[in-house]
Protein backbone atom coordinates (compact mmCIF):
# COMPACT_ATOMS: atom_id res chain seq x y z
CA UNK A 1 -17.21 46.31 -74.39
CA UNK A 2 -19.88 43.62 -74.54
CA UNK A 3 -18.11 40.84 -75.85
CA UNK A 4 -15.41 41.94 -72.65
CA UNK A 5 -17.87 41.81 -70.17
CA UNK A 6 -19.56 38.41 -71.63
CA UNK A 7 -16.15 36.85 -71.59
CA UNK A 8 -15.92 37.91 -67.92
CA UNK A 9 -19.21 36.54 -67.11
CA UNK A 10 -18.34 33.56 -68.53
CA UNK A 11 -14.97 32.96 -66.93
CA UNK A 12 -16.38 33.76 -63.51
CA UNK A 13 -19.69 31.05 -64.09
CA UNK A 14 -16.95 28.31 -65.44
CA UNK A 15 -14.44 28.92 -62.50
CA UNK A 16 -17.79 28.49 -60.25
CA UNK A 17 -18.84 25.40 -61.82
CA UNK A 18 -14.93 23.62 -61.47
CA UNK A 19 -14.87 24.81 -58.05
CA UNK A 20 -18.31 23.65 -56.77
CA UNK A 21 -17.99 20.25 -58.58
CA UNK A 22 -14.02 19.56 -57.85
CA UNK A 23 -12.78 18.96 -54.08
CA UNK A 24 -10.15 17.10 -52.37
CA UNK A 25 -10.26 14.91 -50.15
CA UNK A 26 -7.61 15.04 -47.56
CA UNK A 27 -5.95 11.01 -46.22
CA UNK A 28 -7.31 12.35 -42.58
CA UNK A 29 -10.70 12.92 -43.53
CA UNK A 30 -13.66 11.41 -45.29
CA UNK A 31 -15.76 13.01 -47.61
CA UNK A 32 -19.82 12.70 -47.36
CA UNK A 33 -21.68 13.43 -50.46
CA UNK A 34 -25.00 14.20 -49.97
CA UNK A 35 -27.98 16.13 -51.70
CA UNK A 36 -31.23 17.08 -49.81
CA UNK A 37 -29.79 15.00 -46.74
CA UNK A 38 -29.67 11.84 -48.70
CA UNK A 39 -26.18 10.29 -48.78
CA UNK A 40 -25.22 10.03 -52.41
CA UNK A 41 -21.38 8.56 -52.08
CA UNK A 42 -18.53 7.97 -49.07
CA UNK A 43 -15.20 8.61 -50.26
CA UNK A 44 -12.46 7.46 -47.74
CA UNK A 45 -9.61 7.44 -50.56
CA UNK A 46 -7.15 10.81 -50.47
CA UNK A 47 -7.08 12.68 -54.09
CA UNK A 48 -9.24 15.03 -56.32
CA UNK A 49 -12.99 14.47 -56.81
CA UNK A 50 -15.56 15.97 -58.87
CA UNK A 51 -19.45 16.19 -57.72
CA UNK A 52 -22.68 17.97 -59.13
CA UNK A 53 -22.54 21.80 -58.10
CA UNK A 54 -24.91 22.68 -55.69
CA UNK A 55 -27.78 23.13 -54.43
CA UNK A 56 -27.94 19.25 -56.53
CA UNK A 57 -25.24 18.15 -54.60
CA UNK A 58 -22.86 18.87 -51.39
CA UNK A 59 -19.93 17.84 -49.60
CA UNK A 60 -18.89 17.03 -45.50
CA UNK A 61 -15.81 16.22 -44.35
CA UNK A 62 -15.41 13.95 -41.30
CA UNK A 63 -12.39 13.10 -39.46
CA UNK A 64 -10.98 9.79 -39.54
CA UNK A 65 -8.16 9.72 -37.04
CA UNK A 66 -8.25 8.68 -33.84
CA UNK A 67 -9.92 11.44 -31.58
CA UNK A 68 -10.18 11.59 -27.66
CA UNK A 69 -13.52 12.86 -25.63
CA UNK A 70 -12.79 13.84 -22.33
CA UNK A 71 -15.54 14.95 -19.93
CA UNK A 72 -16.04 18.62 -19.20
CA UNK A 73 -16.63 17.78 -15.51
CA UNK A 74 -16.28 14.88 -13.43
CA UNK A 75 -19.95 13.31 -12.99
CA UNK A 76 -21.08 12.37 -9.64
CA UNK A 77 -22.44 8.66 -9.64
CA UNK A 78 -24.18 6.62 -6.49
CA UNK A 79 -22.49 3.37 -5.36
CA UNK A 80 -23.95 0.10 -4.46
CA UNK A 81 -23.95 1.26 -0.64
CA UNK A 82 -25.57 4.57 -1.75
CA UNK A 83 -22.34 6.76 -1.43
CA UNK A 84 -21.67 9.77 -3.76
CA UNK A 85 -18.56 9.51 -5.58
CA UNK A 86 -17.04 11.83 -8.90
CA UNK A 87 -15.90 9.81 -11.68
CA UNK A 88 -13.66 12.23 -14.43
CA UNK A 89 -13.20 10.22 -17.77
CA UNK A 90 -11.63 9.94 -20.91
CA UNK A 91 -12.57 7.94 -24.10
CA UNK A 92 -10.14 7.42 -27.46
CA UNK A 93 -12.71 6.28 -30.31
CA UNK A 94 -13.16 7.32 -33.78
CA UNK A 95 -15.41 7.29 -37.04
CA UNK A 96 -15.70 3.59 -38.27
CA UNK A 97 -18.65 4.24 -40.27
CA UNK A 98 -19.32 7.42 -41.59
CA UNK A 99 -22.28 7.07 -43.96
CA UNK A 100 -23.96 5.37 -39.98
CA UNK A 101 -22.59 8.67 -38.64
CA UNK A 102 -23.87 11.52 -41.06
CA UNK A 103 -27.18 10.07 -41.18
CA UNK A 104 -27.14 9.52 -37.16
CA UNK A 105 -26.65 13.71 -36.93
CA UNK A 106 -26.52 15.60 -39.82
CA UNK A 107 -23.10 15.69 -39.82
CA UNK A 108 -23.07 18.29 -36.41
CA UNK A 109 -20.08 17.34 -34.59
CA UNK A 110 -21.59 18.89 -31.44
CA UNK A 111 -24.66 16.60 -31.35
CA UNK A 112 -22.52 13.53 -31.93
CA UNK A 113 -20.09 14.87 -29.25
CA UNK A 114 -22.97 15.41 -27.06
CA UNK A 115 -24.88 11.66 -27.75
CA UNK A 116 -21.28 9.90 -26.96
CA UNK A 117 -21.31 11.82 -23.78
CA UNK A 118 -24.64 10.63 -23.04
CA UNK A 119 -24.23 7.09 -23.61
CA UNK A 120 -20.29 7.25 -21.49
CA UNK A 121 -22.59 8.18 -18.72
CA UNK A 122 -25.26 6.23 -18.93
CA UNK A 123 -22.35 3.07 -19.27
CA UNK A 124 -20.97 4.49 -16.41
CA UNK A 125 -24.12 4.86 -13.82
CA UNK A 126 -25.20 1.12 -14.87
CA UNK A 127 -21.48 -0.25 -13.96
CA UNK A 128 -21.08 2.06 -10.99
CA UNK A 129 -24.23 1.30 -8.83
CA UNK A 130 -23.76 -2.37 -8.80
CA UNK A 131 -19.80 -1.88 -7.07
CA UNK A 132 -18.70 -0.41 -3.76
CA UNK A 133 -16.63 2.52 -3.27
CA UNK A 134 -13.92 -0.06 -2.57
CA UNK A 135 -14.34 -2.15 -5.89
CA UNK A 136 -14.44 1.13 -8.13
CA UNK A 137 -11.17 2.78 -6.58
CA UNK A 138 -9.32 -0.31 -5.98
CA UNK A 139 -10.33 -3.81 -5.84
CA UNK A 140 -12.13 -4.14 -9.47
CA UNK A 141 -11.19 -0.90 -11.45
CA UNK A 142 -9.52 -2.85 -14.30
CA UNK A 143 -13.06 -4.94 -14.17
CA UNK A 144 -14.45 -1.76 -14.46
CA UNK A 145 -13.54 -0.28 -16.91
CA UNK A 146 -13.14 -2.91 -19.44
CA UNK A 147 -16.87 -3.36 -18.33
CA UNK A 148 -17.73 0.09 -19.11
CA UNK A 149 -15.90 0.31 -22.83
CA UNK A 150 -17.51 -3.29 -23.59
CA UNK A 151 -20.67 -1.23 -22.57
CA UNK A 152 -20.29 1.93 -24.56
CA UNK A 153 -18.94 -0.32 -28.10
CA UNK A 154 -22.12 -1.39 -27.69
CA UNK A 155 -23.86 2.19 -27.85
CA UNK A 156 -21.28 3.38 -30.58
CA UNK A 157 -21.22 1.10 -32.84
CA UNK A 158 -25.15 1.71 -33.18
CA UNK A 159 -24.32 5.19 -34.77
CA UNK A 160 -21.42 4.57 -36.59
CA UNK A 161 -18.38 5.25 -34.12
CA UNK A 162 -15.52 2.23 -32.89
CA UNK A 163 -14.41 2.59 -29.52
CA UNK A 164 -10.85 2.03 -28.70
CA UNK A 165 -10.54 2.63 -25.27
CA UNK A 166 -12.33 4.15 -22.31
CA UNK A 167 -10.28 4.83 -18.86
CA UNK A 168 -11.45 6.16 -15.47
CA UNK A 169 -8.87 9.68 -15.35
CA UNK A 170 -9.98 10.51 -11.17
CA UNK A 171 -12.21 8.60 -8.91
CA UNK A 172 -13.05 10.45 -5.55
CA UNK A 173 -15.49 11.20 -2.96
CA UNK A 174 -17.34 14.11 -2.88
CA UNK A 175 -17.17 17.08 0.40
CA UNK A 176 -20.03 15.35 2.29
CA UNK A 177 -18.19 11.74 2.85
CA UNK A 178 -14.67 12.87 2.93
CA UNK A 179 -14.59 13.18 6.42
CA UNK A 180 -16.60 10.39 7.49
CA UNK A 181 -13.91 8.18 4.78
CA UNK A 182 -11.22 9.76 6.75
CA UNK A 183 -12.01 9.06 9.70
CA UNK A 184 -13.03 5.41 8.65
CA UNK A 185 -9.54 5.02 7.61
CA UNK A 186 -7.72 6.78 10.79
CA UNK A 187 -10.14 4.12 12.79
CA UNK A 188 -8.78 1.50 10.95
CA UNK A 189 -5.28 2.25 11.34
CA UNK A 190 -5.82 2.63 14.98
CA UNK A 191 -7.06 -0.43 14.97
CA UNK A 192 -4.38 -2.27 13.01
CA UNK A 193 -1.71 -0.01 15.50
CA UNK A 194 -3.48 -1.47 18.70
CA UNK A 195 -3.18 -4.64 17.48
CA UNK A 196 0.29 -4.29 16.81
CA UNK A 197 0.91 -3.24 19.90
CA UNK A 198 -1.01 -5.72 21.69
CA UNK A 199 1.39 -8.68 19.38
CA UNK A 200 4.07 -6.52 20.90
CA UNK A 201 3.54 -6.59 23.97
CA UNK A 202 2.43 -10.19 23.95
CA UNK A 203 5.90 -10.92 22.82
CA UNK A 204 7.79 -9.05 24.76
CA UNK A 205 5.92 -10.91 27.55
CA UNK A 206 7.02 -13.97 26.05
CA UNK A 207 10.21 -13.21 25.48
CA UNK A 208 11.16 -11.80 29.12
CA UNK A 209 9.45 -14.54 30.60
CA UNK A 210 11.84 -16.86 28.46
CA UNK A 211 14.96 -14.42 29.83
CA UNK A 212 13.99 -14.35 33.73
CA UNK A 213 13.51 -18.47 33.06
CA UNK A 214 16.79 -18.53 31.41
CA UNK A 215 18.08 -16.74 34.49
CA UNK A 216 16.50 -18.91 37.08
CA UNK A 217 17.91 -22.04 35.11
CA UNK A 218 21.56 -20.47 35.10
CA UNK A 219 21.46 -19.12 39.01
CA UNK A 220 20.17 -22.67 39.77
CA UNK A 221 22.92 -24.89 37.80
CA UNK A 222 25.04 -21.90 38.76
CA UNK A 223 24.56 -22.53 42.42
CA UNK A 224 24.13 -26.40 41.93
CA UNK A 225 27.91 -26.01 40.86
CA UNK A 226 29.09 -23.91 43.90
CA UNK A 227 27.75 -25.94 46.25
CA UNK A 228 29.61 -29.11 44.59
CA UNK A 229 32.63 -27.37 44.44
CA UNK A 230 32.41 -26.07 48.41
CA UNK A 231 31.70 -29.69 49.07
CA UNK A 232 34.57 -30.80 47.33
CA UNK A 233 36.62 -27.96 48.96
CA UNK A 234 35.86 -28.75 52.28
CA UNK A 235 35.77 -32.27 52.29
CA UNK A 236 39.42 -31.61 50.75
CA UNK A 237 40.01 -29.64 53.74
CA UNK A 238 38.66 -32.09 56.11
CA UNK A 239 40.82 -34.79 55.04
CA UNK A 240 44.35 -32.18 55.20
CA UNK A 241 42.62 -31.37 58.64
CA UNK A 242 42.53 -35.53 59.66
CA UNK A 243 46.02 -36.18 58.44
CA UNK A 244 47.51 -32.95 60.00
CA UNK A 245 45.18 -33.77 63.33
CA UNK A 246 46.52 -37.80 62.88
CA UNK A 247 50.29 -36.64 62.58
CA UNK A 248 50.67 -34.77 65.62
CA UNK A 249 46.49 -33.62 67.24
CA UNK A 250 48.68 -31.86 70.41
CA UNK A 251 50.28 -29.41 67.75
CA UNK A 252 46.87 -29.73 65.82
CA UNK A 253 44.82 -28.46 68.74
CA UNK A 254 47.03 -25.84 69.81
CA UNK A 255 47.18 -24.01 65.99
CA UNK A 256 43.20 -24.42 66.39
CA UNK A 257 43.39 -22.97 69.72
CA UNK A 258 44.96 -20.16 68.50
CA UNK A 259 42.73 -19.23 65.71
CA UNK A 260 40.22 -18.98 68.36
CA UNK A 261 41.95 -17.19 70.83
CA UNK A 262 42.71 -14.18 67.45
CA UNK A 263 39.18 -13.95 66.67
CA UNK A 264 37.56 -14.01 69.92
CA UNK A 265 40.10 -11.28 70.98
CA UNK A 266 40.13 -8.89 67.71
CA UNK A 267 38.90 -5.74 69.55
CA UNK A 268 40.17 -4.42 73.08
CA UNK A 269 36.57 -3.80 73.93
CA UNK A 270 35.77 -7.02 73.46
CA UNK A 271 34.42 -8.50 76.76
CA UNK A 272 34.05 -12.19 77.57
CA UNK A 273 32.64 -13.82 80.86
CA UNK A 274 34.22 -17.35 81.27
CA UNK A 275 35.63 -19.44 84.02
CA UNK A 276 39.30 -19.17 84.04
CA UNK A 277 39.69 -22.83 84.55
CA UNK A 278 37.64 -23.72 81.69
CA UNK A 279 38.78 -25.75 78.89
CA UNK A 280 39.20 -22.34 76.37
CA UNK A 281 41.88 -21.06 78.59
CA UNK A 282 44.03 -24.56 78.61
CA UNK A 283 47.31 -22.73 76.58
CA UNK A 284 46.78 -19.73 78.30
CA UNK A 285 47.47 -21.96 81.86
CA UNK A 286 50.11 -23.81 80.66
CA UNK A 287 52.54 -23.79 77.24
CA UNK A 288 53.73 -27.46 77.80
CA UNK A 289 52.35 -30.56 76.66
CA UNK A 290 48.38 -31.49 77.55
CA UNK A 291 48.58 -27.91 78.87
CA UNK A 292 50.66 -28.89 81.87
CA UNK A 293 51.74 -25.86 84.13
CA UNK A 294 55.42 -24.62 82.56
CA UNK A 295 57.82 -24.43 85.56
């Protein structure tokens, strides 16, 4: 019964020993050796290792893929012109130098998590207050950011991690300034609708003044034309008048006599006060030649 419970003993103390001096290192992670917080070996190759059993020696495993850190709330930052904006963030890095790492904290996750939030931050007060609100939403955000990330390699590299890429997620003003940036921007639109409406106006000025001109031009040659052509007409007239009067003025003057006598005598109520002798009444007197009295 001894011997059976020796034998036990000693299968449980050698399964111990292989298990708390073999591991495996994983390809996604890297494996820390340490004893008494002193870094004894990196391994960053995948397979099966063996190590001293502890308390003589321990193992960490970090990951080496590419991780991302976003912020757990966007962080309000003060711009050049001392306005209050929130800045939400992401950053893609990962560990490019774990030995650098473990000994920067221990190997806690949380505190490294913590330190890169820190220095993201800190990168992104120092690039923020020297831009306008303008320059950080619009006009220079590639700027930046590639200022920040240039910024926080800096920082990281210092405790062992490479960043690959930092990007601004949501830029935007906080409650107090909303407003007051609304109603900047309605003031501005006004303004650029005002002067829109002012070009508008200007040129439909222009271009009536152009049409009455154009109008004034065409009445004028318009006119110009119709008084040529009445000119025409009744010096046409005139000379049919001369050689009508020049074949036979007795017949001539009668036919104009005539024309008189139907439109001074249109109406019945028309009354006219003359001398019955006078000239007006000559065919009236007499139907004969040089109005001489018919017999």
């Amino acid at each position: 019964m001894n011997r059976i419970v020796s034998i036990a003993i000693v299968a449980i103390l050698a399964i111990w020993l292989v298990s708390s001096t073999v591991f495996v290192v994983d390809q996604r992670k890297y494996a820390i050796v340490f004893a008494l917080g002193e870094v004894k070996q990196v391994i960053d190759k995948p397979g099966l290792h063996l190590k001293m059993p502890p308390p003589f020696q321990n193992v960490i495993f970090l990951d080496k893929r590419y991780l991302t850190l976003d912020s757990p709330d966007a962080d309000r930052f003060i711009t050049a012109e001392k306005k209050n904006i929130l800045i939400d963030s992401f950053v893609k890095w990962r560990i490019s130098d774990p030995r650098l790492y473990f000994v920067s904290f221990s190997g806690e996750e949380r505190r490294a998590l913590d330190r890169m939030q820190q220095i993201i931050r800190d990168a992104l007060n120092l690039e923020i207050t020297k831009r306008t609100v303008r320059e950080v939403i619009s006009g220079e955000r590639a700027k930046v950011m590639n200022a920040i990330q240039k910024n926080v390699e800096e920082e990281a590299r210092k405790i062992g991690v490479e960043v690959i890429d930092v990007r601004l997620k949501r830029v935007d003003y906080v409650e107090q300034i909303s407003n007051s940036v609304f109603d900047r921007m309605r003031s501005e639109r006004l303004r650029v609708a005002n002067e829109l409406r002012s070009t508008g106006a200007a040129e439909s000025e222009k271009i009536r003044a152009d049409a009455d001109k154009q109008r004034t031009v065409i009445l004028a040659e318009a006119y110009r034309e119709a008084e040529k052509m009445r000119g025409e007409g009744d010096a046409k007239a005139s000379q049919v008048y001369a050689q009508a009067f020049g074949q036979n003025p007795e017949f001539y003057k009668f036919y104009r006599s005539l024309q008189a006598y139907r439109a001074s005598f249109k109406s019945q109520s028309d009354v006219m006060v003359l001398d019955p002798n006078s000239e007006f009444f000559r065919y009236f007197r007499s139907s004969g030649p040089g109005g001489v009295a018919a017999k």
